[in-house]
C-alpha atoms as a PDB file:
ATOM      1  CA  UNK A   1       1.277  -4.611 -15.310  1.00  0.00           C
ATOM      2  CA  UNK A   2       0.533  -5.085 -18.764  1.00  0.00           C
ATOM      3  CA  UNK A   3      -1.623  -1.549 -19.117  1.00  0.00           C
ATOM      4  CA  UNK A   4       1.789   0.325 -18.226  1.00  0.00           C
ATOM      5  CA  UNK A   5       3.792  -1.014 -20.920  1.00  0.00           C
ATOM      6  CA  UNK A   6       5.295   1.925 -23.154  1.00  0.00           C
ATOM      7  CA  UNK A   7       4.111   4.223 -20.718  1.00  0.00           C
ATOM      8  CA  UNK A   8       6.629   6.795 -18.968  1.00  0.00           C
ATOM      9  CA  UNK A   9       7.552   6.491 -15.539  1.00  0.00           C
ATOM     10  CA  UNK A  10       9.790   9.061 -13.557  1.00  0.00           C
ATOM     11  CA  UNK A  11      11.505   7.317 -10.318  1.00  0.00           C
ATOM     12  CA  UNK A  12      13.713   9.690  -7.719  1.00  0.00           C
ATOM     13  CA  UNK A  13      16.136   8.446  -5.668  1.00  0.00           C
ATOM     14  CA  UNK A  14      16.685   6.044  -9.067  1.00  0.00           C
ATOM     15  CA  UNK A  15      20.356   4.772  -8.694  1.00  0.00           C
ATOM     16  CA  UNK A  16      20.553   2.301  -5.858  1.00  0.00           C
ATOM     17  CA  UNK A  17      19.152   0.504  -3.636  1.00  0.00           C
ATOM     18  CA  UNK A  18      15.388   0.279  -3.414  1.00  0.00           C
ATOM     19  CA  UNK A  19      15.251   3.206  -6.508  1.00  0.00           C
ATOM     20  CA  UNK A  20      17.233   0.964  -8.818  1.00  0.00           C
ATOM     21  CA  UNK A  21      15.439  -2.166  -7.825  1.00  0.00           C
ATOM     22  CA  UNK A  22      11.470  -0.094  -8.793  1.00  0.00           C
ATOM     23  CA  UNK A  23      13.272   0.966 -12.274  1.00  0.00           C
ATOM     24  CA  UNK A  24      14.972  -2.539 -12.791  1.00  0.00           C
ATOM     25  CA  UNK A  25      11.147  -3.942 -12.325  1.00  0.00           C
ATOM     26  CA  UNK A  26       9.311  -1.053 -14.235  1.00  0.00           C
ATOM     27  CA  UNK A  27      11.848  -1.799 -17.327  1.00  0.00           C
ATOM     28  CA  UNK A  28      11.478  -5.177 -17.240  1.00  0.00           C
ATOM     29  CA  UNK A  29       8.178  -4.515 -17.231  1.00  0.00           C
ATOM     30  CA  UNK A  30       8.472  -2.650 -20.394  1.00  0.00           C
ATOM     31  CA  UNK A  31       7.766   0.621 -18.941  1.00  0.00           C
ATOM     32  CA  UNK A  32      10.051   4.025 -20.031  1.00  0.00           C
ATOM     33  CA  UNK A  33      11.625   5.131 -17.150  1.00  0.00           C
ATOM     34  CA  UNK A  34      13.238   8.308 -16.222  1.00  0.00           C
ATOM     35  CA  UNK A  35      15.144   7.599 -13.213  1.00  0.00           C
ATOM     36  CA  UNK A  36      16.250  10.889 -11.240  1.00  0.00           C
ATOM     37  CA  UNK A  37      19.124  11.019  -8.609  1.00  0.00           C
ATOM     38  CA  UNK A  38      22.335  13.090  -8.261  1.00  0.00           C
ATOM     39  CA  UNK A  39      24.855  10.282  -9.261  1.00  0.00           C
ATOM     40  CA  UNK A  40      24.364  10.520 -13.043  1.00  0.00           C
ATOM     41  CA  UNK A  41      27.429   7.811 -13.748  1.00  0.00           C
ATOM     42  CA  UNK A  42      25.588   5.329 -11.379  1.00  0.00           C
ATOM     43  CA  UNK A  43      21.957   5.806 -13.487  1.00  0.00           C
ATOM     44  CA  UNK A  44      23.928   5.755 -16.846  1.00  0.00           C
ATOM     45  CA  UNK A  45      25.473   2.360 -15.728  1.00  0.00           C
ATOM     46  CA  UNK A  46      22.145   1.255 -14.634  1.00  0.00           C
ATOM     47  CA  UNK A  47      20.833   1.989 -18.081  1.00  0.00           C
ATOM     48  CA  UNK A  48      23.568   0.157 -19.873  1.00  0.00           C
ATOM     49  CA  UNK A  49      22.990  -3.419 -17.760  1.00  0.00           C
ATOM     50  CA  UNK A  50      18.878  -3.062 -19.263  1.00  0.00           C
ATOM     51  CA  UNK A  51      20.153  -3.519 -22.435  1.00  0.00           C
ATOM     52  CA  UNK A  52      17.603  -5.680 -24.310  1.00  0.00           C
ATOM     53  CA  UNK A  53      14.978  -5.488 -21.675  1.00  0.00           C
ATOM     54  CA  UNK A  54      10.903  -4.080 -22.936  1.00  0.00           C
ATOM     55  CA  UNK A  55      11.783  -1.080 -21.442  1.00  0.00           C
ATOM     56  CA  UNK A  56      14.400   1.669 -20.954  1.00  0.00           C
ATOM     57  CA  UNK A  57      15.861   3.654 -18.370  1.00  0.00           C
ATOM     58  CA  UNK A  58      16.582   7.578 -19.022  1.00  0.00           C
ATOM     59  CA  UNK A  59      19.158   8.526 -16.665  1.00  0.00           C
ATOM     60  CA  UNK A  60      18.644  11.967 -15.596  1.00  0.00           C
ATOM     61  CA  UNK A  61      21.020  14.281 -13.017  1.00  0.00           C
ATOM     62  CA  UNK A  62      18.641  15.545 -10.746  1.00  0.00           C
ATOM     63  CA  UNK A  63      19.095  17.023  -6.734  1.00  0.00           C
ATOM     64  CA  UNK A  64      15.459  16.870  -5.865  1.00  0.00           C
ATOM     65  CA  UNK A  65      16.257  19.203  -2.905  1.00  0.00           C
ATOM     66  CA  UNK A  66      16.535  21.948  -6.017  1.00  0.00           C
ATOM     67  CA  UNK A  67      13.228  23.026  -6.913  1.00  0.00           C
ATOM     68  CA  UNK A  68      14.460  24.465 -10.647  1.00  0.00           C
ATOM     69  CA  UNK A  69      16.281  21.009 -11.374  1.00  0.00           C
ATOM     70  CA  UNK A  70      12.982  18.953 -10.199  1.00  0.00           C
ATOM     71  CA  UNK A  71      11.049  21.046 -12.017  1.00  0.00           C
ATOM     72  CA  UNK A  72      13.517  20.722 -15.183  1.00  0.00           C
ATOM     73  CA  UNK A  73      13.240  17.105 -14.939  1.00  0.00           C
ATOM     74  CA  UNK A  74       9.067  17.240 -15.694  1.00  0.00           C
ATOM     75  CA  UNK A  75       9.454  19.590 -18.203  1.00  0.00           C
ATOM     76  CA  UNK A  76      12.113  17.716 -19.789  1.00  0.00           C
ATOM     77  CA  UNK A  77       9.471  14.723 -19.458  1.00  0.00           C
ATOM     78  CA  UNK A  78       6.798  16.273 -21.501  1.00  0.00           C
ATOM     79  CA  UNK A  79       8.839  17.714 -24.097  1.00  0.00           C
ATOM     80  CA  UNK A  80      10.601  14.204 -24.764  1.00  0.00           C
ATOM     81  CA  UNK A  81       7.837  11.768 -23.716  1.00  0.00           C
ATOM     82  CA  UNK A  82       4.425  13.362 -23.412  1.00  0.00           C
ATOM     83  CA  UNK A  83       3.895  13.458 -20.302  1.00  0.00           C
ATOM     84  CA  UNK A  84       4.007  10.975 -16.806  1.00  0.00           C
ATOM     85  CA  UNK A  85       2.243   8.281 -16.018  1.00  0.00           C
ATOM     86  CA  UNK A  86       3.700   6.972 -13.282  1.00  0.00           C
ATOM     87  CA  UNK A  87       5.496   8.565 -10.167  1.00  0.00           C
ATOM     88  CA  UNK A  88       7.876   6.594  -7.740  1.00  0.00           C
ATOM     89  CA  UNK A  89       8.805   9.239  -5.164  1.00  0.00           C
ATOM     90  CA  UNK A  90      11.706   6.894  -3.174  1.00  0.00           C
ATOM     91  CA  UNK A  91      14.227   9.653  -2.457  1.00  0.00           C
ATOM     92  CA  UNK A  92      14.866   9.531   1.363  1.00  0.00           C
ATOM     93  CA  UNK A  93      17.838  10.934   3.886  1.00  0.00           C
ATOM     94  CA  UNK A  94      18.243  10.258   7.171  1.00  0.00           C
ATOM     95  CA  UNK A  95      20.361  11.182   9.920  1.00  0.00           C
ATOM     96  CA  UNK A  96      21.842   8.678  12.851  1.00  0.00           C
ATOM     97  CA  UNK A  97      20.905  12.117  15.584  1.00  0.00           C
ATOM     98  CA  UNK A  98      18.967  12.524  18.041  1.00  0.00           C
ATOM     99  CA  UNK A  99      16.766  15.669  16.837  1.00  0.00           C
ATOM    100  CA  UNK A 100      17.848  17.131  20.857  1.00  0.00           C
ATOM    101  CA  UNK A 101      21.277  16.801  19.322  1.00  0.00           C
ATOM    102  CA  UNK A 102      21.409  17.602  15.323  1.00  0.00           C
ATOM    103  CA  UNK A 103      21.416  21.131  13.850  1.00  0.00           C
ATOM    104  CA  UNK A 104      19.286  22.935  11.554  1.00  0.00           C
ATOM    105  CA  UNK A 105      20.722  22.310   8.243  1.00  0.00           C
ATOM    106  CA  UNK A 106      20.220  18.348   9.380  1.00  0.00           C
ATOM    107  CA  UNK A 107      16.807  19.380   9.932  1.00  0.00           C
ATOM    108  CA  UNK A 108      16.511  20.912   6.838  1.00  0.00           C
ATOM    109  CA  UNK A 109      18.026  19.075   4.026  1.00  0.00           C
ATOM    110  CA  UNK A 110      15.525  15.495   5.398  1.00  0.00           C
ATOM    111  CA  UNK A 111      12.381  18.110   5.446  1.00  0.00           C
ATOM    112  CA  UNK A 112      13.486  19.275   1.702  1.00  0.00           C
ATOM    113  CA  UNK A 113      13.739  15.845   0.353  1.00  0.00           C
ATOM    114  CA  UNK A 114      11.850  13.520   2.189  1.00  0.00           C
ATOM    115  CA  UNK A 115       8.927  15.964   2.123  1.00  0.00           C
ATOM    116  CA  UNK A 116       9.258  19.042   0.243  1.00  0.00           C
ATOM    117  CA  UNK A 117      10.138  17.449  -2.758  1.00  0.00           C
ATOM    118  CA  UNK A 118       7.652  14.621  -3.077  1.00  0.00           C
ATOM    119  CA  UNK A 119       5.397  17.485  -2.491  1.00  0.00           C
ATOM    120  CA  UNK A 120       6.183  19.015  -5.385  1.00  0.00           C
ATOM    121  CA  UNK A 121       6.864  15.941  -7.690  1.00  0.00           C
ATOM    122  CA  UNK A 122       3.337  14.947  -6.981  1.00  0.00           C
ATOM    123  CA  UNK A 123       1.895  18.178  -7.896  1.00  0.00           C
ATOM    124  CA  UNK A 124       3.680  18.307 -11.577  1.00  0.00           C
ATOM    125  CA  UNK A 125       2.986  14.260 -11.603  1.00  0.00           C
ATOM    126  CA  UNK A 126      -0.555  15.223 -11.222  1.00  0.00           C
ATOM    127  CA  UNK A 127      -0.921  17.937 -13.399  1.00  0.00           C
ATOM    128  CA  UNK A 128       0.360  15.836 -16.403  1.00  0.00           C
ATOM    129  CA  UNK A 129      -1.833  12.857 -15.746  1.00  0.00           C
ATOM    130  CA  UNK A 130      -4.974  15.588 -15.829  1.00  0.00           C
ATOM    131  CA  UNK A 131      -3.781  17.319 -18.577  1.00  0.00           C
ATOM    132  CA  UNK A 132      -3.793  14.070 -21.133  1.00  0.00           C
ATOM    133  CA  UNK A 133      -6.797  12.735 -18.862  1.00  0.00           C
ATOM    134  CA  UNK A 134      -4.994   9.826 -18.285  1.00  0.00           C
ATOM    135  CA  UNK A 135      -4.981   6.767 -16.174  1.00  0.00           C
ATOM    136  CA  UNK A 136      -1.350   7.804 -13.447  1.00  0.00           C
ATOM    137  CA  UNK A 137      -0.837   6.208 -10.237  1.00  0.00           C
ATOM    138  CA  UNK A 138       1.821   7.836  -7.626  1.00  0.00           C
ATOM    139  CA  UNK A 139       3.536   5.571  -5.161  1.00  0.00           C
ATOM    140  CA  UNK A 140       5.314   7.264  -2.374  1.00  0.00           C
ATOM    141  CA  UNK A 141       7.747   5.445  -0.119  1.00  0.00           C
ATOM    142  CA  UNK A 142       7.122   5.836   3.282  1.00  0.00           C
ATOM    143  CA  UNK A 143       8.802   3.895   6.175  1.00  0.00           C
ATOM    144  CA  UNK A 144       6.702   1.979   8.994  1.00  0.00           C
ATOM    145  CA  UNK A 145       8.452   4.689  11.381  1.00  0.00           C
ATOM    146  CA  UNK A 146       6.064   6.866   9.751  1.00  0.00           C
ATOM    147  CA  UNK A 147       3.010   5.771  11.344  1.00  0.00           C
ATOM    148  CA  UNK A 148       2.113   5.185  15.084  1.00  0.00           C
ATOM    149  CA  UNK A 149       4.571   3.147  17.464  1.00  0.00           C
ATOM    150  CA  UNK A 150       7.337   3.528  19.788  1.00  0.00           C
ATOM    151  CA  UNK A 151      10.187   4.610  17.879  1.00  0.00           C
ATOM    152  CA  UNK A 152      13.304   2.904  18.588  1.00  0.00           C
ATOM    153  CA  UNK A 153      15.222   4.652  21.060  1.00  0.00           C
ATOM    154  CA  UNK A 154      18.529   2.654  19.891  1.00  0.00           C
ATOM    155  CA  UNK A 155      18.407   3.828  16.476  1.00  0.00           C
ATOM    156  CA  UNK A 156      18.199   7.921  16.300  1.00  0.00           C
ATOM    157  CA  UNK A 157      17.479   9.393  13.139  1.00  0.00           C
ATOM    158  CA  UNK A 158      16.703  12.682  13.608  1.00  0.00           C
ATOM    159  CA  UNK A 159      14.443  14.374  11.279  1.00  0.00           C
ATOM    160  CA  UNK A 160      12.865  11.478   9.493  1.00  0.00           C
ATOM    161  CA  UNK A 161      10.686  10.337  11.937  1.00  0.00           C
ATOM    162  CA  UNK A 162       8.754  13.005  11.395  1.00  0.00           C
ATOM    163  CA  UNK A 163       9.479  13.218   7.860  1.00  0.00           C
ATOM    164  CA  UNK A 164       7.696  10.295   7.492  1.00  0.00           C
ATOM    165  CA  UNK A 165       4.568  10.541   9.690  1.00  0.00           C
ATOM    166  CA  UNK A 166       4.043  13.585   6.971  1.00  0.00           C
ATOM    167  CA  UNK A 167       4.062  11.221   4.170  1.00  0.00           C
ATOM    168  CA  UNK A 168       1.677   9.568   5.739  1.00  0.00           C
ATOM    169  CA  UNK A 169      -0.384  12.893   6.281  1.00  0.00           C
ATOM    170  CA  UNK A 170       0.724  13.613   2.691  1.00  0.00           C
ATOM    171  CA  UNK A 171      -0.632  11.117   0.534  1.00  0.00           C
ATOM    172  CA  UNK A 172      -3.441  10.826   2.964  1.00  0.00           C
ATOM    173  CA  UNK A 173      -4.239  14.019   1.881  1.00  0.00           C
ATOM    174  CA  UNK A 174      -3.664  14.126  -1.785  1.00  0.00           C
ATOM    175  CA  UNK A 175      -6.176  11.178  -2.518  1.00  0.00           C
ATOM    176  CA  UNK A 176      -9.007  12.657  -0.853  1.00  0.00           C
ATOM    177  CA  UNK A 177      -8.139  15.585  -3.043  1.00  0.00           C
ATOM    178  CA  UNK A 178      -8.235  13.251  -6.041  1.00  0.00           C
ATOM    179  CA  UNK A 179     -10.924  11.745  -4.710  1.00  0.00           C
ATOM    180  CA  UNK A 180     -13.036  14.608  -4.800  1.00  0.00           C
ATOM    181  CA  UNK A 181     -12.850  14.927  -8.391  1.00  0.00           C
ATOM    182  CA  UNK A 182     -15.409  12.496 -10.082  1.00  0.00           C
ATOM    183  CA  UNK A 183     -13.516  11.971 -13.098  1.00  0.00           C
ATOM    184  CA  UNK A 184     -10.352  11.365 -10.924  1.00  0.00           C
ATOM    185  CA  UNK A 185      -8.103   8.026 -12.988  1.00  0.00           C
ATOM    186  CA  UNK A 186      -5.302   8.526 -10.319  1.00  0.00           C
ATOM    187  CA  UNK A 187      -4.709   6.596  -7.619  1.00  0.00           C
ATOM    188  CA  UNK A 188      -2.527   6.916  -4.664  1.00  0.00           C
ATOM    189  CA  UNK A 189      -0.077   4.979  -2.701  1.00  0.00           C
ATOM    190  CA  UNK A 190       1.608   4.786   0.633  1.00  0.00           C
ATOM    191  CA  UNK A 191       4.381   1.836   0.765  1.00  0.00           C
ATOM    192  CA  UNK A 192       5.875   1.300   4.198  1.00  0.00           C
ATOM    193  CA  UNK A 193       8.768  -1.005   4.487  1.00  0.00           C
ATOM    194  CA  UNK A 194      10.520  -2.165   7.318  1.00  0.00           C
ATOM    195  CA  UNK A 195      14.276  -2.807   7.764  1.00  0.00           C
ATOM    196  CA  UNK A 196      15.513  -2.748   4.368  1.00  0.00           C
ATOM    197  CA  UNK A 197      19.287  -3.103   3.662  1.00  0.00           C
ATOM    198  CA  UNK A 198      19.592   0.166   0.986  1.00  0.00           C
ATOM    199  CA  UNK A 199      22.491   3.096   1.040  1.00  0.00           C
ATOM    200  CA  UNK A 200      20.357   4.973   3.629  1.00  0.00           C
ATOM    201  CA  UNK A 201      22.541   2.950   6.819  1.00  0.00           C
ATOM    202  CA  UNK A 202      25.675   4.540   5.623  1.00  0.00           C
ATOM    203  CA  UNK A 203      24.538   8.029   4.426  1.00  0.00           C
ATOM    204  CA  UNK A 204      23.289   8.562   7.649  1.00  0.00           C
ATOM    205  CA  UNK A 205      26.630   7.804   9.050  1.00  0.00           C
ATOM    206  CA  UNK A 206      25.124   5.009  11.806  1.00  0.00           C
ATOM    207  CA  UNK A 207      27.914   3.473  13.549  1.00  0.00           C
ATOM    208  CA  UNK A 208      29.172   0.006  12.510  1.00  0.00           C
ATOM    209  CA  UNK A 209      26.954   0.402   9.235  1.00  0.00           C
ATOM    210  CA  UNK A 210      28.845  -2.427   7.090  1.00  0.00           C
ATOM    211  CA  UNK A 211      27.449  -5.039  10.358  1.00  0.00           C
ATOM    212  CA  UNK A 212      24.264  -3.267  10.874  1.00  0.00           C
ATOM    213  CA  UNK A 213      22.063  -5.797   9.176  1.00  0.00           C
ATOM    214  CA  UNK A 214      23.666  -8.666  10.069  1.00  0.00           C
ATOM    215  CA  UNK A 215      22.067  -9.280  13.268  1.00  0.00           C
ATOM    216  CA  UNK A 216      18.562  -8.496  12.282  1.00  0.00           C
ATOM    217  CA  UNK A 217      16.060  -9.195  10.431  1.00  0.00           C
ATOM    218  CA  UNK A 218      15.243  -7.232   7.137  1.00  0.00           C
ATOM    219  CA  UNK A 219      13.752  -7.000   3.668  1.00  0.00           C
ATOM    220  CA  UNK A 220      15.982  -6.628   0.599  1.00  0.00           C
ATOM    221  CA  UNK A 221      15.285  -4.092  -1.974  1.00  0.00           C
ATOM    222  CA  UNK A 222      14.020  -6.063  -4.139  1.00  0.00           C
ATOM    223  CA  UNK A 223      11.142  -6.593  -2.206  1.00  0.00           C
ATOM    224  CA  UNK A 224       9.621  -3.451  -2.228  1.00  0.00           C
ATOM    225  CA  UNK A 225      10.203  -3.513  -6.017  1.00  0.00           C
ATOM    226  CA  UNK A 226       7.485  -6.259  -5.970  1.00  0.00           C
ATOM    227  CA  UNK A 227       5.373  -4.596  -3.606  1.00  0.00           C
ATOM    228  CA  UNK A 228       5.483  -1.581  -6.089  1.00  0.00           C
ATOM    229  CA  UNK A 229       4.763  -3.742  -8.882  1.00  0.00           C
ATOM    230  CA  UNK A 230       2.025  -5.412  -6.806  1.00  0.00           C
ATOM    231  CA  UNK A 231       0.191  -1.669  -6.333  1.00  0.00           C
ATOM    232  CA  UNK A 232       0.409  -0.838  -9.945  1.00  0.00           C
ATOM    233  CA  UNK A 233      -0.540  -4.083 -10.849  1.00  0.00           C
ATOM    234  CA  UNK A 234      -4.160  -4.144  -9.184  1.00  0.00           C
ATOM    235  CA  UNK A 235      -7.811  -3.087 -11.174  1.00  0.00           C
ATOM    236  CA  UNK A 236      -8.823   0.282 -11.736  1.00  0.00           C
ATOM    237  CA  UNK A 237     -10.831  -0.023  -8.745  1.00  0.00           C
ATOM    238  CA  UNK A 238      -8.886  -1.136  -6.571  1.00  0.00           C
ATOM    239  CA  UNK A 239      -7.548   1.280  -4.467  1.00  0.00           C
ATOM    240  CA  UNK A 240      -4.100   0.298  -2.262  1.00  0.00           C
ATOM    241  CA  UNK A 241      -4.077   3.321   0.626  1.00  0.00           C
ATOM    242  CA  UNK A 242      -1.204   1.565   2.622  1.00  0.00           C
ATOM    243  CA  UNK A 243       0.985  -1.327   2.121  1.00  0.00           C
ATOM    244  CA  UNK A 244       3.099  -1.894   5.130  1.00  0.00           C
ATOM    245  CA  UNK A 245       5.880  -4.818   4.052  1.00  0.00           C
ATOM    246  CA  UNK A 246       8.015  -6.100   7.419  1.00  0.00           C
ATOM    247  CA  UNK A 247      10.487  -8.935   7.199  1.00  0.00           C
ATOM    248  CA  UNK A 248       9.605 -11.863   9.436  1.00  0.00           C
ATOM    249  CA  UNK A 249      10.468 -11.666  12.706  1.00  0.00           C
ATOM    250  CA  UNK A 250      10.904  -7.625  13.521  1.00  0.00           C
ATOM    251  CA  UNK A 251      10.525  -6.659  16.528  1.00  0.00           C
ATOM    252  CA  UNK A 252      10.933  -2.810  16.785  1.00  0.00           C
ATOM    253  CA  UNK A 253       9.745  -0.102  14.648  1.00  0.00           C
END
């Protein structure tokens, strides 16, 4: 981790859970962070608990699902820090529906954020990196429902099943494109977690969400902070196309 020191990282989804835990790391780490997410007084306290750490956290109010404020964000990037060199795109909704069941606004807010979004945070992440031909790495976080299995017909969530078999299309997609670019210094990053106790239980309104993890097994966010460290952490030529991180002992997708 040592390369990324003083450089600038931009994190969505950046004020709990799994978001927080990635900036928490990447500060520690001595990295500048600019952590987007909608609840600015929950990034700003964030930011205050890092005092004294190598890094920094800029807390930034952001609703990736609004194109102009994403694209605000990575212009406001550039003008006050030069540019990206990292991108974290970790903002995720769900929905506890059955898609036979939920409505098209459902449909359409998981497809803007879980998708759309990270579709266009990659592209301005990308352009940056290019445009200071500079060593960037993107990490997107996936789930392990986004890749082939049974889903779990217990545990509806509308949408983001298929939200997240396109990140897997997604960044499958955008490193061949980098690929294909011999003087390409970006690399590319699926991370798939399993059950992870984050915010996401209770935004998508499953029933009996405060016992939901109790009675199996799951990672903590903290956890896929390491795994994220562990990616950005490896040689320039290493390339890490999927890192799927279960707890022990999980039995359904």
């Amino acid at each position: 981790m040592d390369r990324w020191a003083g450089k600038v990282a931009v994190v969505t989804g950046a004020s709990s859970g799994i978001g927080a835990a990635i900036v928490e790391g990447l500060v520690e780490a001595g990295v500048q962070v600019v952590g987007l997410a909608r609840r600015l007084e929950k990034l700003e306290a964030l930011a205050a608990s890092f005092e004294g750490t190598p890094g920094k956290l800029y807390p930034r109010k952001c609703d990736v699902r609004k194109e102009e404020e994403l694209l605000d964000a990575f212009k406001w990037v550039k003008a006050e820090l030069g540019g990206v060199d990292i991108l974290v795109n970790n903002a995720g909704i769900s929905n506890s529906k059955q898609i036979i069941d939920d409505n098209v606004d459902s449909f359409r807010g998981i497809l803007e954020v879980n998708v759309l979004a990270m579709a266009i945070a990659i592209r301005e992440a990308v352009a940056s990196m290019k445009s200071r031909d500079v060593e960037g790495y993107i990490v997107n976080i996936n789930s392990i429902r986004g890749h082939p299995g049974s889903p779990n017909p217990n545990f509806p969530t509308s949408m983001y099943i298929p939200s997240k078999y396109a990140v897997t299309a997604l960044t499958a997609t955008v490193r061949q494109e980098l690929a294909a670019d011999p003087n390409n210094k970006i690399k590319i990053t699926s991370i798939s977690p399993g059950f992870t106790k984050t915010d996401i239980v209770h935004a998508s309104n499953v029933p009996n969400a405060d016992n939901f993890f109790e009675s199996i097994p799951h990672l903590d966010s903290k956890d896929i902070a390491n795994a994220t460290l562990y990616v950005l952490g490896t040689r320039n030529v290493v390339q890490v196309t999927e890192l799927t991180v279960r707890p022990t002992g999980q039995l359904l997708d």
